[in-house]
C-alpha atoms as a PDB file:
ATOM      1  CA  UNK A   1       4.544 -25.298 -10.938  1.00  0.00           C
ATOM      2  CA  UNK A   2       4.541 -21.880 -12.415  1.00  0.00           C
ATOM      3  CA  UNK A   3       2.600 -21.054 -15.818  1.00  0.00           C
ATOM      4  CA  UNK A   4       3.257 -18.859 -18.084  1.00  0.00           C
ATOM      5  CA  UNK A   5       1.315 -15.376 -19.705  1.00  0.00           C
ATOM      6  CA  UNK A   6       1.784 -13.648 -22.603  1.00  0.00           C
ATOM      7  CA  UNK A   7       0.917 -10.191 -22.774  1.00  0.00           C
ATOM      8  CA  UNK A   8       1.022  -7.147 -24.925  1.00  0.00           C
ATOM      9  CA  UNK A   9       2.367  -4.267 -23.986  1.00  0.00           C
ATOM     10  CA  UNK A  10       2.367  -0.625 -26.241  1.00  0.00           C
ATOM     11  CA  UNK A  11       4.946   2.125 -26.376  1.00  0.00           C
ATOM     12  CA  UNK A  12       5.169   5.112 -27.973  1.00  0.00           C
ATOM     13  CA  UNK A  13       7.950   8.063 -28.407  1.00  0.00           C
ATOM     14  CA  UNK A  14      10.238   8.383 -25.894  1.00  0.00           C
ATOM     15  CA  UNK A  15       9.309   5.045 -23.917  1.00  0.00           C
ATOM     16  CA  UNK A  16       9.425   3.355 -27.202  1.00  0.00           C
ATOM     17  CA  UNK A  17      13.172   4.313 -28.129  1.00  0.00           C
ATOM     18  CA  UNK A  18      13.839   4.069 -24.117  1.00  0.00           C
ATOM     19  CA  UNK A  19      13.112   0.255 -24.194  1.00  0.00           C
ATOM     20  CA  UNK A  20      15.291   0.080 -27.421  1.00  0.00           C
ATOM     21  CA  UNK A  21      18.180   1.086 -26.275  1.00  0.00           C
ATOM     22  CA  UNK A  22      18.033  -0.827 -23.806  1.00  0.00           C
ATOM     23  CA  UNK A  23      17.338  -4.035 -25.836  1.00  0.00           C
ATOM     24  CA  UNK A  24      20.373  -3.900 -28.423  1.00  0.00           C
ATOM     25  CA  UNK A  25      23.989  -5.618 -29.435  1.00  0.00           C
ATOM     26  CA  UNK A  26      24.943  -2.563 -27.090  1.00  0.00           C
ATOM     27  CA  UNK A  27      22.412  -2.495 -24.550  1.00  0.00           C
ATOM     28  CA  UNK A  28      22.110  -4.682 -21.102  1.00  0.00           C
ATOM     29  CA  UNK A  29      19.279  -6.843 -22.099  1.00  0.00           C
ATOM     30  CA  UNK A  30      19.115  -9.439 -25.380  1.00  0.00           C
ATOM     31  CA  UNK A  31      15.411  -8.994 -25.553  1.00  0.00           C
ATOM     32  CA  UNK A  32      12.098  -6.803 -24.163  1.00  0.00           C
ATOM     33  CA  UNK A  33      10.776  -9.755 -22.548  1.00  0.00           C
ATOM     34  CA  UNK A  34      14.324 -10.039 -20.524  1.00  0.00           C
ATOM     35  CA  UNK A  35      13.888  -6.045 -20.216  1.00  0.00           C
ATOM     36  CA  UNK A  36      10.418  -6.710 -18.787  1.00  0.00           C
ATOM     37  CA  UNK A  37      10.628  -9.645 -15.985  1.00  0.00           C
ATOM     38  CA  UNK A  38      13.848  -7.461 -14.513  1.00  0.00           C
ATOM     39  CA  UNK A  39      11.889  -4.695 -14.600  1.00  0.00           C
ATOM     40  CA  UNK A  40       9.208  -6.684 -12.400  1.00  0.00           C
ATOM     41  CA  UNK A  41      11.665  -8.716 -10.065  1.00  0.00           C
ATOM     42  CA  UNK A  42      13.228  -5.449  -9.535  1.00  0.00           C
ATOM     43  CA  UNK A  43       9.689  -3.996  -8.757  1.00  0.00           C
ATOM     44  CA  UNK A  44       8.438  -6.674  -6.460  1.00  0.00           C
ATOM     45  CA  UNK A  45      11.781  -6.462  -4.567  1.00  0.00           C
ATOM     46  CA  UNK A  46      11.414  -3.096  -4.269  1.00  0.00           C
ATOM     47  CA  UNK A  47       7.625  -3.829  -2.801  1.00  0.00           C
ATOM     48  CA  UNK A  48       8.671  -6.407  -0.441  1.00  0.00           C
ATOM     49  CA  UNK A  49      11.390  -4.494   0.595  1.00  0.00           C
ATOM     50  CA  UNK A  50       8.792  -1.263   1.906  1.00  0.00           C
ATOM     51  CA  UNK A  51       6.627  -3.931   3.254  1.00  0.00           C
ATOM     52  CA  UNK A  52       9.300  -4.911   5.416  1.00  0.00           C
ATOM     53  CA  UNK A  53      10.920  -1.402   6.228  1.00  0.00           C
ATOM     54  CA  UNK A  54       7.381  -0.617   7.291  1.00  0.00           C
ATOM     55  CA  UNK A  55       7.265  -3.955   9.427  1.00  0.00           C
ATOM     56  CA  UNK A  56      10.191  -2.740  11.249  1.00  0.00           C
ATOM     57  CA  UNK A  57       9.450   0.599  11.731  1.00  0.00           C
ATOM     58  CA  UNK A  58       6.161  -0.525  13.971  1.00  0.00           C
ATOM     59  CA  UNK A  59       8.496  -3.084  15.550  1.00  0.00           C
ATOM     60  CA  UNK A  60      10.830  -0.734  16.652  1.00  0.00           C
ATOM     61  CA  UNK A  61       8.043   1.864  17.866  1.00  0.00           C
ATOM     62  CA  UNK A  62       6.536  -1.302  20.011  1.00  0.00           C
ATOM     63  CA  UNK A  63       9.455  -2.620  21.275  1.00  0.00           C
ATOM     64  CA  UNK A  64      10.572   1.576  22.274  1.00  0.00           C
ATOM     65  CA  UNK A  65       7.124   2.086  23.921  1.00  0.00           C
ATOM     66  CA  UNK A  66       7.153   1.739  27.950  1.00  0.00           C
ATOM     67  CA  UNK A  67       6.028  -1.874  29.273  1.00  0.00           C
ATOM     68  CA  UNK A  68       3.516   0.059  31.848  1.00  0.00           C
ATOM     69  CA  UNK A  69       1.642   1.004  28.772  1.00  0.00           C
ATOM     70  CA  UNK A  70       0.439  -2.404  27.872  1.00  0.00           C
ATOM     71  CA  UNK A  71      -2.864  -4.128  29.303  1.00  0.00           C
ATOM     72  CA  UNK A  72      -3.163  -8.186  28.606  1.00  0.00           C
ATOM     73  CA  UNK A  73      -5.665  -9.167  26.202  1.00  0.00           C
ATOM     74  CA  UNK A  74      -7.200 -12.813  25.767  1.00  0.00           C
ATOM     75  CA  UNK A  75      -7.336 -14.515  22.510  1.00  0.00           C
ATOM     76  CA  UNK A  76     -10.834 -13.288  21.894  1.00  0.00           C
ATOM     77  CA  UNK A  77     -10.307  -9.645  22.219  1.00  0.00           C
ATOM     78  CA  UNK A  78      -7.770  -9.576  19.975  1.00  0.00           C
ATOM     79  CA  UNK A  79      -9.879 -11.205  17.304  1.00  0.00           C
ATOM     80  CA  UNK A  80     -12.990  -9.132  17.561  1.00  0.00           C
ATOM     81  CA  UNK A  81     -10.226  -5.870  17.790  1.00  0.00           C
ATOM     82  CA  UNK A  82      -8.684  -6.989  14.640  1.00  0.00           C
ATOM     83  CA  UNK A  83     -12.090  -7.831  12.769  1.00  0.00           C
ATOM     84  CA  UNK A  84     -13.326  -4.430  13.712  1.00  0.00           C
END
């Protein structure tokens, strides 16, 4: 089950009246806390969406290197190589 946290959060000038105009009868959002949790789904989308562009990118490097460059490792070497 998820909780819940309240935070504060404190604006000024131009990120102050940004936010407002965006919360208004003729804005897209009823209130800042609305504003705020899109702003952060939109964020960790936008992280998760790197993570897996990056993913790919060294999937499609291995998978495009030649077979005759690989050497077998056992299930031991890998785990010292990857606690190194």
């Amino acid at each position: 089950m998820s909780r819940t946290t309240t935070m504060t959060v404190r604006l000024s000038g131009a990120l102050s009246d940004f936010v407002a105009a965006n919360v208004s009868e003729t804005g897209a959002y009823e209130n800042v806390s609305e504003y705020i949790r899109d702003l952060i789904r939109r964020d960790k989308e936008r992280a998760e969406r790197e993570a897996f562009d990056r993913l790919k990118a060294e999937l499609t490097r291995a998978f495009a290197t030649p077979e005759s460059t690989y050497h077998s490792l056992t299930a031991a070497e890998v785990i010292a190589r990857n606690k190194a």
